[in-house]
PDB file of N, CA and C in Angstrom:
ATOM      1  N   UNK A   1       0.829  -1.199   0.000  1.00  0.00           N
ATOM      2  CA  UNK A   1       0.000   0.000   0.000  1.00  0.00           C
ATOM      3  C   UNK A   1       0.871   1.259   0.000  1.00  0.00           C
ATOM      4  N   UNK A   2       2.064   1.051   0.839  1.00  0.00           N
ATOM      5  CA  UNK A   2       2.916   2.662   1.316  1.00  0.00           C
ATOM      6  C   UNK A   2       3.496   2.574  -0.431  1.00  0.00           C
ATOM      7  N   UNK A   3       3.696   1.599  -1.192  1.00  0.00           N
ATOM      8  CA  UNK A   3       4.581   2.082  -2.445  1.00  0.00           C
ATOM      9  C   UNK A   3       3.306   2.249  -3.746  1.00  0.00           C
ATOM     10  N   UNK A   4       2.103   1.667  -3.394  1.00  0.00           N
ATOM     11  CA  UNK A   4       0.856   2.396  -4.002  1.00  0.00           C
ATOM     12  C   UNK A   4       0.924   3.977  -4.105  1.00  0.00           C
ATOM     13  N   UNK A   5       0.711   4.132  -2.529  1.00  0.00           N
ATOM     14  CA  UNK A   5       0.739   6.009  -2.298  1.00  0.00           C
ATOM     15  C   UNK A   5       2.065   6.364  -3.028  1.00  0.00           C
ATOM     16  N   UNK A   6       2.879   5.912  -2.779  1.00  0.00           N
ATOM     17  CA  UNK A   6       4.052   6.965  -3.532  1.00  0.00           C
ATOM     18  C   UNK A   6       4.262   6.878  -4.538  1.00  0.00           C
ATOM     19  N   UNK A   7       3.365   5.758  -5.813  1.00  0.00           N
ATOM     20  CA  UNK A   7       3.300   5.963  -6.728  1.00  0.00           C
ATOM     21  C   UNK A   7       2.476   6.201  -7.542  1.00  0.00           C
ATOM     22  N   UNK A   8       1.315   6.860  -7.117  1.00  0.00           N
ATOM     23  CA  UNK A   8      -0.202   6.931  -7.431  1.00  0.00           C
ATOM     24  C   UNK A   8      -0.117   7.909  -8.798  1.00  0.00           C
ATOM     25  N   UNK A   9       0.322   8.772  -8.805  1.00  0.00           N
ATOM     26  CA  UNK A   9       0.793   9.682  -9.990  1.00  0.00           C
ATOM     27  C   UNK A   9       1.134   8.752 -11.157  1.00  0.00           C
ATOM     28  N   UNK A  10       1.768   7.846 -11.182  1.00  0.00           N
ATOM     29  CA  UNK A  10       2.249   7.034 -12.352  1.00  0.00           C
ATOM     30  C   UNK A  10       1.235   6.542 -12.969  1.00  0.00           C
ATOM     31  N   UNK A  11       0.986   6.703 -14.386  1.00  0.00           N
ATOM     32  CA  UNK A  11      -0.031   5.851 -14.961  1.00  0.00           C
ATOM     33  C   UNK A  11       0.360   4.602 -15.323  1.00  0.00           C
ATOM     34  N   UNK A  12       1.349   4.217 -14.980  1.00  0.00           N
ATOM     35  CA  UNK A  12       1.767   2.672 -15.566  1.00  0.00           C
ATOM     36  C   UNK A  12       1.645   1.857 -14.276  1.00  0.00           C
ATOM     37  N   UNK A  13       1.131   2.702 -12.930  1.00  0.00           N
ATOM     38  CA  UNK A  13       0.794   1.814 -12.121  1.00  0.00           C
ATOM     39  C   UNK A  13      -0.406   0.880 -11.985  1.00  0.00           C
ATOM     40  N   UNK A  14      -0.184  -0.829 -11.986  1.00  0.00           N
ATOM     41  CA  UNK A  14      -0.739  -1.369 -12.516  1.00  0.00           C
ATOM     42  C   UNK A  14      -0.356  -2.103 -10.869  1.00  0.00           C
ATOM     43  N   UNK A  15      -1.400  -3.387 -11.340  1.00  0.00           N
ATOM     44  CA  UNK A  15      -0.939  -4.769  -9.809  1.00  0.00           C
ATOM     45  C   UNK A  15       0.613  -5.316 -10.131  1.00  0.00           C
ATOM     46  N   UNK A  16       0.798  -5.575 -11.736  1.00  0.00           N
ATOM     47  CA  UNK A  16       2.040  -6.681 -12.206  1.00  0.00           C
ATOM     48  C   UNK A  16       3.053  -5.544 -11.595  1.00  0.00           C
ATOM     49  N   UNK A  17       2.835  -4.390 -11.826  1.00  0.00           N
ATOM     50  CA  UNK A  17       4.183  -2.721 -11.485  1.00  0.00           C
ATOM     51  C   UNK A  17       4.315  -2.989 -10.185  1.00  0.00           C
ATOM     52  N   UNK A  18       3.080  -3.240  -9.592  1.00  0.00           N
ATOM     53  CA  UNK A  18       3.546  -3.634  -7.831  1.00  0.00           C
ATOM     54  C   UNK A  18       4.049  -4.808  -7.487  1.00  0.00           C
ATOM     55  N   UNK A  19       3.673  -5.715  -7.744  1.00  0.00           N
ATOM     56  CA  UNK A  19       4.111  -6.955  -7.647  1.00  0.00           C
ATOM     57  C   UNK A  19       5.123  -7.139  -8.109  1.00  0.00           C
ATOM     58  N   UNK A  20       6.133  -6.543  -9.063  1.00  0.00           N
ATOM     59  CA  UNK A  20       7.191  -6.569  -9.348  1.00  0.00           C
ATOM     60  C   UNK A  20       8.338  -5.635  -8.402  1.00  0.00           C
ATOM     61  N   UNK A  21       7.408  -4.488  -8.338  1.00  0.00           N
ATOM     62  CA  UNK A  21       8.627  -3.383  -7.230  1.00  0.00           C
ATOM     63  C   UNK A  21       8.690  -4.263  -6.017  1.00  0.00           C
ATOM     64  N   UNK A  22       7.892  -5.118  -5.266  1.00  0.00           N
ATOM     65  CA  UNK A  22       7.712  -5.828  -3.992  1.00  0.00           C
ATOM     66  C   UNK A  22       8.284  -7.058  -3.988  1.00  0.00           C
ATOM     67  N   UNK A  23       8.732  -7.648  -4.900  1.00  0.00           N
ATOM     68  CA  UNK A  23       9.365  -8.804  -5.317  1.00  0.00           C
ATOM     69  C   UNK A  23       8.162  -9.458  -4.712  1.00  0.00           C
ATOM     70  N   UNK A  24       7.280 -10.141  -5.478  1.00  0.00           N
ATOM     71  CA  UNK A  24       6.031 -10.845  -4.916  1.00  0.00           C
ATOM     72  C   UNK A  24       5.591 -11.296  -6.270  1.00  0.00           C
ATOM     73  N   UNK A  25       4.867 -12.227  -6.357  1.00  0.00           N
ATOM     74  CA  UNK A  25       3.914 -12.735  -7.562  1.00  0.00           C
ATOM     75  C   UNK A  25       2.664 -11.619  -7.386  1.00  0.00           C
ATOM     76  N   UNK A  26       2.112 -11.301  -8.733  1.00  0.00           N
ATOM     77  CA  UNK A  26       0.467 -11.122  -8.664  1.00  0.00           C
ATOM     78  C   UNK A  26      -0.489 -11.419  -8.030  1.00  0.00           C
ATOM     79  N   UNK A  27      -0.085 -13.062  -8.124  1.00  0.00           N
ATOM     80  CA  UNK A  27      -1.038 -14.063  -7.282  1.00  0.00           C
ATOM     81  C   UNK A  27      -1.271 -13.065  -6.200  1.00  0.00           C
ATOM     82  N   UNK A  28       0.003 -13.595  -5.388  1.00  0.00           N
ATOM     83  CA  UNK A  28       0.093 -13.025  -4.075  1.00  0.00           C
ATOM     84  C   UNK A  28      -0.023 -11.716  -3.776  1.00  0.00           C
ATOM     85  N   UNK A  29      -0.191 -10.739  -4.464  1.00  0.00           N
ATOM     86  CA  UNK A  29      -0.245  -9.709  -4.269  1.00  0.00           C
ATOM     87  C   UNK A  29      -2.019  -9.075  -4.151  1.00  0.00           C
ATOM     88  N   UNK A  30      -2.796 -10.076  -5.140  1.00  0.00           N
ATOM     89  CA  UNK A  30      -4.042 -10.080  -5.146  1.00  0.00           C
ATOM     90  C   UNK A  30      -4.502 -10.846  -3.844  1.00  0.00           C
ATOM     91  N   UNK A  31      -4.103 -11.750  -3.446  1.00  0.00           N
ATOM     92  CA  UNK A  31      -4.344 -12.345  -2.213  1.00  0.00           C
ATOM     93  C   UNK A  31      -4.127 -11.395  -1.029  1.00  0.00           C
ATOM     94  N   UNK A  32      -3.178 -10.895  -1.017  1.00  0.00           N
ATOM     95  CA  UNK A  32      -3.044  -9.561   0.143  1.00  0.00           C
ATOM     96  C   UNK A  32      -4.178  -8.761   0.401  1.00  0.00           C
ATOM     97  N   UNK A  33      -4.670  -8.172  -0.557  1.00  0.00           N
ATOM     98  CA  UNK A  33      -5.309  -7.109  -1.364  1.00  0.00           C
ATOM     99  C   UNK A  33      -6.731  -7.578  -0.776  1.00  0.00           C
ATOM    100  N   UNK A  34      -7.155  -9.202  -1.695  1.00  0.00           N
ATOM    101  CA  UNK A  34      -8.279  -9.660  -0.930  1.00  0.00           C
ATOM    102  C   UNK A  34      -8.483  -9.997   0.802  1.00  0.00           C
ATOM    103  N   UNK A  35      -7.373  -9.776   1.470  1.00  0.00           N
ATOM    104  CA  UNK A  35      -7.810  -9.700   2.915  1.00  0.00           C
ATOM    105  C   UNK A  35      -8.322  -8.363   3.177  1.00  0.00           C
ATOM    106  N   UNK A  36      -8.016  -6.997   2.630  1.00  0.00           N
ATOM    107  CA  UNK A  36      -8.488  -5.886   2.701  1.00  0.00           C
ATOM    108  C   UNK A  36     -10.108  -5.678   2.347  1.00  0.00           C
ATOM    109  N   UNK A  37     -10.085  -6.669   1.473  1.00  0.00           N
ATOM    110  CA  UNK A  37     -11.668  -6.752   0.767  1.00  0.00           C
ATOM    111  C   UNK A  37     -11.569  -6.050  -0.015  1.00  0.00           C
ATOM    112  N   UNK A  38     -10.890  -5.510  -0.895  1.00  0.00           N
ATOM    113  CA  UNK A  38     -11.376  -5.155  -2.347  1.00  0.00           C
ATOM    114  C   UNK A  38      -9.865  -5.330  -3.352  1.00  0.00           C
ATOM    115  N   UNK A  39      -9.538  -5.217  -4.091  1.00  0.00           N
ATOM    116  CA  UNK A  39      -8.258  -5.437  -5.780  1.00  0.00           C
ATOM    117  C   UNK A  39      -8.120  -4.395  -5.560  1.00  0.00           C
ATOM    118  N   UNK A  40      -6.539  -4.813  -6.108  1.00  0.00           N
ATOM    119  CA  UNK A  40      -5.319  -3.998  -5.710  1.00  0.00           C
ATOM    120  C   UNK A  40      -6.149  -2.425  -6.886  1.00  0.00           C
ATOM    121  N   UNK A  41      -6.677  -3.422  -8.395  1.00  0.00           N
ATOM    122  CA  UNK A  41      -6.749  -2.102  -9.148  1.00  0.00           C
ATOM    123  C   UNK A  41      -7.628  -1.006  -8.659  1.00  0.00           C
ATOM    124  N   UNK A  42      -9.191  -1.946  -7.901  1.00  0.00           N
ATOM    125  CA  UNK A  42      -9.906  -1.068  -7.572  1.00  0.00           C
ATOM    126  C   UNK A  42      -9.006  -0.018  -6.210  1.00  0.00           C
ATOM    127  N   UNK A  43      -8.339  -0.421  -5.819  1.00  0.00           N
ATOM    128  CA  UNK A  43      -7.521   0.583  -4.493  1.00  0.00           C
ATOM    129  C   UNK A  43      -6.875   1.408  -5.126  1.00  0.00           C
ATOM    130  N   UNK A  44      -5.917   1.336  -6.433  1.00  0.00           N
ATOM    131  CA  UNK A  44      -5.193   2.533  -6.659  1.00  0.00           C
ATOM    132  C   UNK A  44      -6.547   3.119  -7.586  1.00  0.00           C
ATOM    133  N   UNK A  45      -7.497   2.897  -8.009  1.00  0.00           N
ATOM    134  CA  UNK A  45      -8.529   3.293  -8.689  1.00  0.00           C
ATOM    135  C   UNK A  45      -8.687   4.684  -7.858  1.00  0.00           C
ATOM    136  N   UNK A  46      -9.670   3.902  -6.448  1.00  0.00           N
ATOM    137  CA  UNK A  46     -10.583   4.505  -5.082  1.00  0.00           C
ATOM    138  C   UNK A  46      -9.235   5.989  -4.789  1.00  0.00           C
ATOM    139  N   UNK A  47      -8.118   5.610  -4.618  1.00  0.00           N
ATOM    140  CA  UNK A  47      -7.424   6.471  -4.106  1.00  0.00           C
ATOM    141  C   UNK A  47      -7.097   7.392  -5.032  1.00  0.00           C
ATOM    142  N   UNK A  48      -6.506   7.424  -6.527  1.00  0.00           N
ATOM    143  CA  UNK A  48      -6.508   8.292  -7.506  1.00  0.00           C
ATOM    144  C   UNK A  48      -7.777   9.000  -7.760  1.00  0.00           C
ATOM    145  N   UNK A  49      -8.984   8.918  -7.594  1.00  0.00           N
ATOM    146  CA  UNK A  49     -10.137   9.383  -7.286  1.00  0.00           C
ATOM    147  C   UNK A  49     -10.304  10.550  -5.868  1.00  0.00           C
ATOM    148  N   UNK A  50      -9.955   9.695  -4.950  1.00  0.00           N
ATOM    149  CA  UNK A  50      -9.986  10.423  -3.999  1.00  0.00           C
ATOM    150  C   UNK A  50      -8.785  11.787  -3.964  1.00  0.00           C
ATOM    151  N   UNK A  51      -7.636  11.733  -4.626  1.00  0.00           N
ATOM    152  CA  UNK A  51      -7.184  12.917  -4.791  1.00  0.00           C
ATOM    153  C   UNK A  51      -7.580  13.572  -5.652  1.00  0.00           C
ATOM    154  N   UNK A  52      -7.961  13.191  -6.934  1.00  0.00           N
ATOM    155  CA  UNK A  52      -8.491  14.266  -8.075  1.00  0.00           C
ATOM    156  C   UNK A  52      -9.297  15.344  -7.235  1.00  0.00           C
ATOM    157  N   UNK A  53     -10.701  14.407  -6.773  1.00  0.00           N
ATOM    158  CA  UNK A  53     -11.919  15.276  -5.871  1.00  0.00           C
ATOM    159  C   UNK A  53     -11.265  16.108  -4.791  1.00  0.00           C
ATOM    160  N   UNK A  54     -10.014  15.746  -3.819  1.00  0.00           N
ATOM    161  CA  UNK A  54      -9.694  16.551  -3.235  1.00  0.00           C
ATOM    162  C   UNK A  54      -8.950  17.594  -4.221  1.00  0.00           C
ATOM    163  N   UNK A  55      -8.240  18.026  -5.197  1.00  0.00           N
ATOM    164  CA  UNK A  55      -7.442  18.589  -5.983  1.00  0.00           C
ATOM    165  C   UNK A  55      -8.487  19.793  -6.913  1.00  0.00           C
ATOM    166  N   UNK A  56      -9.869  19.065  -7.386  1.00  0.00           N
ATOM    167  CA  UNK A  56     -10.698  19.819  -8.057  1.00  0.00           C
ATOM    168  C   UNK A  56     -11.662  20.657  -7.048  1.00  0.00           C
ATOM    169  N   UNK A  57     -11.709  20.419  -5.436  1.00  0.00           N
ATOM    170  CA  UNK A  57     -12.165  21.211  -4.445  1.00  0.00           C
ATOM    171  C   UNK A  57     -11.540  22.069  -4.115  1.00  0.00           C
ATOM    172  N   UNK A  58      -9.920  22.050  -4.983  1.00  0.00           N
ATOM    173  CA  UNK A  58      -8.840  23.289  -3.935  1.00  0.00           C
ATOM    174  C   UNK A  58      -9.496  24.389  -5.086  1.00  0.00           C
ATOM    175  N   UNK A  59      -9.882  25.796  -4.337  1.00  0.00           N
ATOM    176  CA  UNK A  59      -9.971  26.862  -5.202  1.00  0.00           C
ATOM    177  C   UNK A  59      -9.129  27.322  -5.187  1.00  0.00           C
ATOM    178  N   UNK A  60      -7.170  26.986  -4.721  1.00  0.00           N
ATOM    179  CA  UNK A  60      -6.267  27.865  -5.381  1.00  0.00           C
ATOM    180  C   UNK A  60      -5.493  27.119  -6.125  1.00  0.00           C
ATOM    181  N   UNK A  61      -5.928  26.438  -7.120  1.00  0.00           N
ATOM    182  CA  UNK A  61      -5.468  25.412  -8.128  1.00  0.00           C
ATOM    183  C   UNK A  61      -4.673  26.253  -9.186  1.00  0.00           C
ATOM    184  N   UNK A  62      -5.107  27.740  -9.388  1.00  0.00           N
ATOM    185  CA  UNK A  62      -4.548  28.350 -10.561  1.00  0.00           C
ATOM    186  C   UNK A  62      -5.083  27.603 -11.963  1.00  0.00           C
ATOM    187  N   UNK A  63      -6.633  27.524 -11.685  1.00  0.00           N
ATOM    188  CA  UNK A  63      -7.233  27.405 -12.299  1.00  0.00           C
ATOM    189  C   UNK A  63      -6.536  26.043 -13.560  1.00  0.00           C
ATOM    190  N   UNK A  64      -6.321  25.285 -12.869  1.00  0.00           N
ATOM    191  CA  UNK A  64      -5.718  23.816 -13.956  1.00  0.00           C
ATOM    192  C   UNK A  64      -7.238  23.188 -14.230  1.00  0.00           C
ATOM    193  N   UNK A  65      -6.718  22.942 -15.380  1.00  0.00           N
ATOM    194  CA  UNK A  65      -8.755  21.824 -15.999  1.00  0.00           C
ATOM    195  C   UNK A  65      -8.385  20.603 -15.260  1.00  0.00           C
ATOM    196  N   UNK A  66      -9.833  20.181 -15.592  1.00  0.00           N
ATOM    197  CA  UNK A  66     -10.274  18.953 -14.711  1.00  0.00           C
ATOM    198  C   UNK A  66      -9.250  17.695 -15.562  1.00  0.00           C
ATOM    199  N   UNK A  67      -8.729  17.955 -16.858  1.00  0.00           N
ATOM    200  CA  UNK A  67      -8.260  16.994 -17.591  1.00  0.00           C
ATOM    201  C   UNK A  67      -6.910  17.176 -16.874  1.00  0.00           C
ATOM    202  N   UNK A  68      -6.364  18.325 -16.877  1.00  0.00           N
ATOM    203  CA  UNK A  68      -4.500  18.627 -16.033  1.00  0.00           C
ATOM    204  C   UNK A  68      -4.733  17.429 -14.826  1.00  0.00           C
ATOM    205  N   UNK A  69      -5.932  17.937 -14.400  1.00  0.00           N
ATOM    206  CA  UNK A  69      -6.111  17.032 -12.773  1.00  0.00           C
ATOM    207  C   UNK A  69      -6.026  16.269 -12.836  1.00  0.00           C
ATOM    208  N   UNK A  70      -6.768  15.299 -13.705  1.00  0.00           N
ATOM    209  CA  UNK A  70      -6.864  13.686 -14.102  1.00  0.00           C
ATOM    210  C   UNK A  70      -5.379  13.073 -14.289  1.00  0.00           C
ATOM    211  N   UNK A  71      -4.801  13.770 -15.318  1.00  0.00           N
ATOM    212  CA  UNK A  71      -3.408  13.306 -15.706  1.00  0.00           C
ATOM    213  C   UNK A  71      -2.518  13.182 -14.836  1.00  0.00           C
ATOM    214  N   UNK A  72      -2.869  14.183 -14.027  1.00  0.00           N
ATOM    215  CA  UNK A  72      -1.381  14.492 -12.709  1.00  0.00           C
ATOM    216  C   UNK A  72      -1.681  13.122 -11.890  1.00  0.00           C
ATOM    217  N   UNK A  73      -2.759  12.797 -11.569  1.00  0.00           N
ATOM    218  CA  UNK A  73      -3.173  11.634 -10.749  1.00  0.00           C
ATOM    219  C   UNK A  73      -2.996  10.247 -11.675  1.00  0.00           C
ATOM    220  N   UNK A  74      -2.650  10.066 -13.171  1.00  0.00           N
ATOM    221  CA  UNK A  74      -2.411   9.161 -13.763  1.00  0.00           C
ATOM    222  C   UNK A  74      -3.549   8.247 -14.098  1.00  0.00           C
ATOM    223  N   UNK A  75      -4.226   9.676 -14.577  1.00  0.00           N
ATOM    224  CA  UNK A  75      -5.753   9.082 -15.775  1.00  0.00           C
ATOM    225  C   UNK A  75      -5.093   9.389 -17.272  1.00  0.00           C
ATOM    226  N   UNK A  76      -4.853   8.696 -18.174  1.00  0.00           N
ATOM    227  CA  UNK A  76      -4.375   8.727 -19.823  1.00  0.00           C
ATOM    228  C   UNK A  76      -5.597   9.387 -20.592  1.00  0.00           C
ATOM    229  N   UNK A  77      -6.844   9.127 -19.633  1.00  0.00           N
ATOM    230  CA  UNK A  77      -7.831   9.650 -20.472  1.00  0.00           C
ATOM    231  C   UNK A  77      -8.540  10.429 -19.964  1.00  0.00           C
ATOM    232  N   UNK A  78      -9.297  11.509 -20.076  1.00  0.00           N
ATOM    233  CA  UNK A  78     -10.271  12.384 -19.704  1.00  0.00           C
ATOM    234  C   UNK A  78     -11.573  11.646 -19.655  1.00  0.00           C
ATOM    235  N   UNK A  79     -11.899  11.495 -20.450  1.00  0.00           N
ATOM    236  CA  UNK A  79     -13.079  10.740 -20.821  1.00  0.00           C
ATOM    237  C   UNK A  79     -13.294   9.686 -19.890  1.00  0.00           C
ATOM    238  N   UNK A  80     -12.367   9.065 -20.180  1.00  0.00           N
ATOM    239  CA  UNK A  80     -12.581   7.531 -19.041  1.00  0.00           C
ATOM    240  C   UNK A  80     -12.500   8.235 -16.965  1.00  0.00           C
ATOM    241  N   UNK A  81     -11.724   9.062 -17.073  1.00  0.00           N
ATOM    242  CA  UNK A  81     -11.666   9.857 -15.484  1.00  0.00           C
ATOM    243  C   UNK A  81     -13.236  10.109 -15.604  1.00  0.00           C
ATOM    244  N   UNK A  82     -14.077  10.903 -16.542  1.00  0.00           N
ATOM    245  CA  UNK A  82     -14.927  11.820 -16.076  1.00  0.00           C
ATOM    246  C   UNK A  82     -16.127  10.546 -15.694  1.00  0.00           C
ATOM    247  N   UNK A  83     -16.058   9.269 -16.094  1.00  0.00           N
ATOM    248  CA  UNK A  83     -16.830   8.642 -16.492  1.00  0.00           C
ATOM    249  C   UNK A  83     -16.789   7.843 -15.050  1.00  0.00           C
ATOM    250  N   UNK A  84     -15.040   7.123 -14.666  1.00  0.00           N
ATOM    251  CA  UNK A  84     -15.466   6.673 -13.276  1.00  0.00           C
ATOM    252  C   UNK A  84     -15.898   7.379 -12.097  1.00  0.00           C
ATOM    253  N   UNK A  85     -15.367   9.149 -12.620  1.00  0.00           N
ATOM    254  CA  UNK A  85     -15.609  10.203 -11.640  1.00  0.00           C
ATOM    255  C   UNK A  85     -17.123   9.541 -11.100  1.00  0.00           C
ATOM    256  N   UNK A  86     -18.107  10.092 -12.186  1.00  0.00           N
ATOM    257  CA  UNK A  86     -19.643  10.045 -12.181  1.00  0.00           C
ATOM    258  C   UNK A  86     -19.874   8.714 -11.409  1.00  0.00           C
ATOM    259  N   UNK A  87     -19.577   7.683 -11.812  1.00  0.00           N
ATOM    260  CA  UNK A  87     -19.700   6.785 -11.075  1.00  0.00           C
ATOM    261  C   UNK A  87     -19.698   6.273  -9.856  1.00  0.00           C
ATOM    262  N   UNK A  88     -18.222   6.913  -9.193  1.00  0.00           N
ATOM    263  CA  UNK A  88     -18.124   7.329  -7.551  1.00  0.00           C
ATOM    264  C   UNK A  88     -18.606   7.840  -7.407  1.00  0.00           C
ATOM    265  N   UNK A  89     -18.942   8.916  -7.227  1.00  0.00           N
ATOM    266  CA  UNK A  89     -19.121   9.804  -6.672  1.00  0.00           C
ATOM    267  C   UNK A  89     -21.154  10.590  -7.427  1.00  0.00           C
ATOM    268  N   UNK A  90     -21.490  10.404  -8.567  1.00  0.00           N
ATOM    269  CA  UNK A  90     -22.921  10.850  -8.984  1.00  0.00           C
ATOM    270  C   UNK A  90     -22.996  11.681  -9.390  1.00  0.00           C
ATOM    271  N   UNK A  91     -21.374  12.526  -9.770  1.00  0.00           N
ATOM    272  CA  UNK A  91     -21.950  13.643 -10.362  1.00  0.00           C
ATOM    273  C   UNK A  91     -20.583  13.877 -11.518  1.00  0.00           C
ATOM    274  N   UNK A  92     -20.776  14.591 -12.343  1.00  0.00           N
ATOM    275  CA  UNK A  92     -19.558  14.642 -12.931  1.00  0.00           C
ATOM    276  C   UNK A  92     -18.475  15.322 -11.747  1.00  0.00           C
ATOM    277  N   UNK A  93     -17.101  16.027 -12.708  1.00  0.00           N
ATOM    278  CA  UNK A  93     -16.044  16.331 -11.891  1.00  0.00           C
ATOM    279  C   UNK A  93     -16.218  17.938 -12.189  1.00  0.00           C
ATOM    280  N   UNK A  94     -16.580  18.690 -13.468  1.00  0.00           N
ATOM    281  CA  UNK A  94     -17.212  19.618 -13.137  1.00  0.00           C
ATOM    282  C   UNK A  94     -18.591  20.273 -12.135  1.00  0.00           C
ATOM    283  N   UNK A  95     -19.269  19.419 -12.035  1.00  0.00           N
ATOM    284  CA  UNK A  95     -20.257  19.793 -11.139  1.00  0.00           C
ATOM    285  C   UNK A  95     -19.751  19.225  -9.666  1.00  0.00           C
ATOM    286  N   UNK A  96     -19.161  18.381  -9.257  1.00  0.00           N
ATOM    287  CA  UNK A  96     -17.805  18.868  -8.236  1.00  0.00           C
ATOM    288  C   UNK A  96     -17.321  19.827  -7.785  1.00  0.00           C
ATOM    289  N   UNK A  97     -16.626  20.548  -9.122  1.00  0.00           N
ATOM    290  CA  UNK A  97     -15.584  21.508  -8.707  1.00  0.00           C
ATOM    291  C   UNK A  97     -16.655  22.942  -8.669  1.00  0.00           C
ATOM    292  N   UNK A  98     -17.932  22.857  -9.341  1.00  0.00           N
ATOM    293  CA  UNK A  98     -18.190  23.934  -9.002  1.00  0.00           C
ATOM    294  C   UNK A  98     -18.791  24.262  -7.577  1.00  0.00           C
ATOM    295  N   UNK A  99     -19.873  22.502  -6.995  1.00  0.00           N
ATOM    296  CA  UNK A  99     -20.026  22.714  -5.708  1.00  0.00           C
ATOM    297  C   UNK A  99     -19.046  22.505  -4.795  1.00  0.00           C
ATOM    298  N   UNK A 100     -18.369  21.959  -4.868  1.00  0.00           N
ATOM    299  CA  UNK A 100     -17.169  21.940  -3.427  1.00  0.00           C
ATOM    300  C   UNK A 100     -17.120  23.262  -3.119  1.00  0.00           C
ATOM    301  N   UNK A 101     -17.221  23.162  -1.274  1.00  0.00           N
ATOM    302  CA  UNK A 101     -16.600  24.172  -0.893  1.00  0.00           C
ATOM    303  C   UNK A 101     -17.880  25.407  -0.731  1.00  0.00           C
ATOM    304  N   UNK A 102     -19.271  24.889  -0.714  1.00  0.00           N
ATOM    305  CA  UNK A 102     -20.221  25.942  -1.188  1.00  0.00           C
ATOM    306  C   UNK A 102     -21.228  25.548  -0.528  1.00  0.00           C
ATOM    307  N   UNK A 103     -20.720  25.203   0.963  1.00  0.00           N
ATOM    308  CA  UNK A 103     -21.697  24.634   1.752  1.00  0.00           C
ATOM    309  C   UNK A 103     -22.689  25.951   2.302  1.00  0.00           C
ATOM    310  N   UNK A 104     -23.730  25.404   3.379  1.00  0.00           N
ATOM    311  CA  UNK A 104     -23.884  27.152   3.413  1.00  0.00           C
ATOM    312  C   UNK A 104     -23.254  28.112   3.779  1.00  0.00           C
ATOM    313  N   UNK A 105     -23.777  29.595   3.329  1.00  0.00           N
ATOM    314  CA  UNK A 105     -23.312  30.581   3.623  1.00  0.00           C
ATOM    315  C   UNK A 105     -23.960  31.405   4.739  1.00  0.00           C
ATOM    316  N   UNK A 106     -22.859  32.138   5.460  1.00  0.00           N
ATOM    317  CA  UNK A 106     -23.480  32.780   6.803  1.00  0.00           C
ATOM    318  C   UNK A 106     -24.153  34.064   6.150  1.00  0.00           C
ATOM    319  N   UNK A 107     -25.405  34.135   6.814  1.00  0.00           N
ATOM    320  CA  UNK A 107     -26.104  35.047   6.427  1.00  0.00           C
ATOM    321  C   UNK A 107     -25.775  36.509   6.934  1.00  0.00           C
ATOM    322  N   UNK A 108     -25.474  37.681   6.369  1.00  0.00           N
ATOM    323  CA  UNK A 108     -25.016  38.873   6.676  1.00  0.00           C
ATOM    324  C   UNK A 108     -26.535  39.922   6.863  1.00  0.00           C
ATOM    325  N   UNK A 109     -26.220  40.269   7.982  1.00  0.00           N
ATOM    326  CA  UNK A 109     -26.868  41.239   8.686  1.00  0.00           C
ATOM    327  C   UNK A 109     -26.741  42.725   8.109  1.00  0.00           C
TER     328      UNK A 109
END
């Protein structure tokens, strides 16, 4: 998992990329994975997700597109990001970035 996180950015991170940096079989590496209860892919999936959404909530991004975002986190595709985006989460990654952060507002007197 700790060489997942430090390589989450890489798009060539794959299970065989881990299982090879760990000196481990696949097998075994999927077997690990299944004591956690879910694949290794769906984990670097869940977690490259979970930074995009945190990354497209920062409003001092200097305005990078949702596609810069995807890539930096090691999506090859826009299309395919916006698509598992929706999926996690129910909404696209633009309608995300425009509500994050827009919870209510204090009412001024």
């Amino acid at each position: 998992m700790e060489y997942v996180e430090l390589h989450l950015t890489d798009p060539d991170l794959s299970p065989e990329a881990v299982a090879r940096a760990q000196h481990i079989s696949v097998r075994y590496l999927h077997k690990l994975f299944k004591d956690e209860g879910t694949t290794v892919s769906r984990w670097i999936l869940r977690r490259r997700l979970e930074e995009c959404r945190r990354d497209l909530a920062r409003h001092d991004r200097g305005g990078r597109t949702i596609a810069a975002v995807a890539a930096r986190w090691g999506f090859l595709s826009a299309t395919h990001f916006s698509r598992v985006f929706r999926s996690a989460y129910g909404m696209s990654p633009r309608e995300w970035r425009e509500t994050a952060g827009n919870g209510p507002r204090p009412v001024s007197r």
